[in-house]
Protein backbone atom coordinates (compact mmCIF):
# COMPACT_ATOMS: atom_id res chain seq x y z
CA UNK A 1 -136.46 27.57 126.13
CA UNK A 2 -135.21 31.15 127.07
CA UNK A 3 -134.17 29.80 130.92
CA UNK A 4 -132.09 26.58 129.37
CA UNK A 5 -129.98 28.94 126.73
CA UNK A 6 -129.57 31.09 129.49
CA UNK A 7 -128.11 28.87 132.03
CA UNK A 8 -126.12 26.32 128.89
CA UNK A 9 -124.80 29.78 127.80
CA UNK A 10 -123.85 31.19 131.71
CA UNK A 11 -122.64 27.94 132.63
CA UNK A 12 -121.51 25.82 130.07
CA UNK A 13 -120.80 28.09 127.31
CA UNK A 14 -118.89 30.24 129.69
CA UNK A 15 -116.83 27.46 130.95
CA UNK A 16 -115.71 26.38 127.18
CA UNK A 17 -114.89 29.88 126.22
CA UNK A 18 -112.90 30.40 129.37
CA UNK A 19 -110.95 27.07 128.90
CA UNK A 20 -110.42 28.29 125.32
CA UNK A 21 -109.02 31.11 126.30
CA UNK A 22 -105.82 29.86 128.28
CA UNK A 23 -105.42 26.16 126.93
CA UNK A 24 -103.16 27.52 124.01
CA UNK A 25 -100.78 29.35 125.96
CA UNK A 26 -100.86 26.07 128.50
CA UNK A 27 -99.92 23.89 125.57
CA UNK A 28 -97.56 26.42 124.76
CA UNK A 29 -95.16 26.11 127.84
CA UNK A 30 -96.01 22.52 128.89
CA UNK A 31 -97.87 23.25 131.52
CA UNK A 32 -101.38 24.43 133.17
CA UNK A 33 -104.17 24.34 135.59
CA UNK A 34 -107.83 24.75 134.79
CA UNK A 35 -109.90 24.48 137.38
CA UNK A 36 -113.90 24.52 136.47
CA UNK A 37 -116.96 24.50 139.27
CA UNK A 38 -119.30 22.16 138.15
CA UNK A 39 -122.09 21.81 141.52
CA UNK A 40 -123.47 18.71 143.11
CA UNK A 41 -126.29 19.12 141.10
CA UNK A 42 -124.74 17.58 137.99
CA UNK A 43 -124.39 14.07 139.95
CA UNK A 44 -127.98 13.40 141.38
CA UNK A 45 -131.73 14.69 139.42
CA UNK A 46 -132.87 17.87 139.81
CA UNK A 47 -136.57 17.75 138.67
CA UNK A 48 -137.09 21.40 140.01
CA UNK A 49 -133.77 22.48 138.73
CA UNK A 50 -133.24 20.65 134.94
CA UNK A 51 -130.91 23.22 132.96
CA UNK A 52 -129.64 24.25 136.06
CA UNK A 53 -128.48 20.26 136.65
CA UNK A 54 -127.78 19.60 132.95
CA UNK A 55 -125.33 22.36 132.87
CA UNK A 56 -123.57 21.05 135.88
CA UNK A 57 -123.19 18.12 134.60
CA UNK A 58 -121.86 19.13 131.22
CA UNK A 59 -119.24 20.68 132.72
CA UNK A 60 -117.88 17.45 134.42
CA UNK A 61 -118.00 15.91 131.35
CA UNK A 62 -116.35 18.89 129.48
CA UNK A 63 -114.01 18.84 132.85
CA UNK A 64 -113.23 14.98 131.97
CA UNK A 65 -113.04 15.09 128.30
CA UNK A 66 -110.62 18.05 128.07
CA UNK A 67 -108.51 16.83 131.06
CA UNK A 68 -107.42 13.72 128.81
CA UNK A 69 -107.02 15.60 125.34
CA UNK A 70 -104.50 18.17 127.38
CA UNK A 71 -102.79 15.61 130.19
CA UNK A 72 -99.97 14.62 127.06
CA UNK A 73 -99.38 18.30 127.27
CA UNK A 74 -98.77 19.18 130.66
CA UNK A 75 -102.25 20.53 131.25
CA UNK A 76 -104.20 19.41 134.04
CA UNK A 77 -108.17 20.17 133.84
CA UNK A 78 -109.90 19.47 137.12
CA UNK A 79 -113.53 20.44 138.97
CA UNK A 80 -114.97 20.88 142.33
CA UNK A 81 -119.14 20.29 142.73
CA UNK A 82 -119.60 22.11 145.78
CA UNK A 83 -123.13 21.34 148.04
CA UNK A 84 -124.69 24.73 149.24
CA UNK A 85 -122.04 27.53 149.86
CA UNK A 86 -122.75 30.32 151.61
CA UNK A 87 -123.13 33.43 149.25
CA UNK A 88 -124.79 36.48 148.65
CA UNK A 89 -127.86 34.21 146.57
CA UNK A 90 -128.50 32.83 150.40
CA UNK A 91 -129.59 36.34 151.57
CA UNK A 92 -132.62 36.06 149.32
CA UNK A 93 -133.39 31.99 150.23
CA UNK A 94 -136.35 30.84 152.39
CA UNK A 95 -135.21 30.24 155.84
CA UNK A 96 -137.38 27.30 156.20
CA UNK A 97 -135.77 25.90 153.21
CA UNK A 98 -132.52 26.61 154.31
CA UNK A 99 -132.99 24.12 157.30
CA UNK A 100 -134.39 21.41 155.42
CA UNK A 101 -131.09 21.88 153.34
CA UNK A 102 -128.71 21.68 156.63
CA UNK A 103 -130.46 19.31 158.03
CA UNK A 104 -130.16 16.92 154.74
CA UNK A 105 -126.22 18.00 155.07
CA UNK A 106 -124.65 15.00 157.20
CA UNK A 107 -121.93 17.81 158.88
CA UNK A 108 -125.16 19.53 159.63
CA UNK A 109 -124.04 23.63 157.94
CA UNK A 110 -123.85 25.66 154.88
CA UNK A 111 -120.48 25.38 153.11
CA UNK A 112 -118.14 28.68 153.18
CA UNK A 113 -116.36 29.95 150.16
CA UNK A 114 -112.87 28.41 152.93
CA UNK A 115 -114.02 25.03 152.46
CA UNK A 116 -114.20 25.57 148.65
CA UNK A 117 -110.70 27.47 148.53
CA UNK A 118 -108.32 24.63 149.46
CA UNK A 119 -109.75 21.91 147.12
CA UNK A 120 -109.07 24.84 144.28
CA UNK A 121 -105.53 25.51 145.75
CA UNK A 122 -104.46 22.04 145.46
CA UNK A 123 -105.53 21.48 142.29
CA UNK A 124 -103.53 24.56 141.16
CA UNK A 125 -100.84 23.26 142.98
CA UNK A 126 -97.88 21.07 141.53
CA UNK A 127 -99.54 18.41 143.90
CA UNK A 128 -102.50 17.94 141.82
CA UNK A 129 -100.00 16.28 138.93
CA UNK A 130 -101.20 13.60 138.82
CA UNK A 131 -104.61 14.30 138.69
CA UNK A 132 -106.98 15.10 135.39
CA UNK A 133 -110.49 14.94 134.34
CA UNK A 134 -111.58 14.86 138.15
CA UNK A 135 -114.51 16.46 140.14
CA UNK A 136 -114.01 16.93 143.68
CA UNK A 137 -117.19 16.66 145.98
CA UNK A 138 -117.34 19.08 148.46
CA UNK A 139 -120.49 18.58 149.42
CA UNK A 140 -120.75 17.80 153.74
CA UNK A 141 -121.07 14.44 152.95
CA UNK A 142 -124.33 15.34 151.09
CA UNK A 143 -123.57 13.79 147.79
CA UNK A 144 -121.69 10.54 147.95
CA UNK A 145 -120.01 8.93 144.72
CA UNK A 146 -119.30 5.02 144.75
């Protein structure tokens, strides 16, 4: 029980409170970006990762859900679920595993925090207007959505 209030507090929690924090002044002016990272782990089971995935996936639906109750007020709340990125947490990884990930990646390499940047600089962008409640895959074509 002490790992899942952990990670719903870290990841779900922490993405509420942070929304919180900025949707008022948003409403305020008539206009806003909130941009949460949910993972691709909240779109397909995790039985070695459950709070982990159930977090992720709260936050889409947190992502959707608030998207729609701020879009009449100029407020557009958006997601990316990025695949494996490369970040400091790889140092520690198991090589072996590592490959087994890449090679399960159809583009065949470990995300980078540049693939991950754009996707978050359009949707903070005036050309994400018309966009709300949305997750973005980035995953290299690991995690496919119908």
């Amino acid at each position: 029980l002490e790992l899942w209030n952990r990670t719903m507090s870290i990841n779900v929690t922490g993405t509420y409170l942070c929304s919180w924090a900025v949707k008022d002044s948003m409403v305020e002016r008539g206009f806003g970006r909130i941009v949460n990272l949910a993972s691709i782990a909240g779109l397909e089971p995790k039985p070695y990762a459950i709070a982990y995935a159930t977090s992720k996936s709260a936050i889409i639906g947190f992502t959707r859900s608030l998207g729609v109750a701020l879009a009449e007020d100029g407020v557009r709340v958006n997601a990316i679920a990025p695949g494996l990125i490369k970040t400091d947490i790889l140092d520690t990884a198991d090589p072996e595993l590592l490959e087994q990930l890449i090679e399960l990646t159809p583009v065949k390499r470990i995300g980078s925090v540049d693939d991950i940047t754009p996707i978050a600089m359009f949707m903070l962008s005036d050309h994400s207007d018309f966009m709300t409640g949305q997750t973005i895959v980035a995953s290299g074509g690991r995690v496919t959505i119908p």
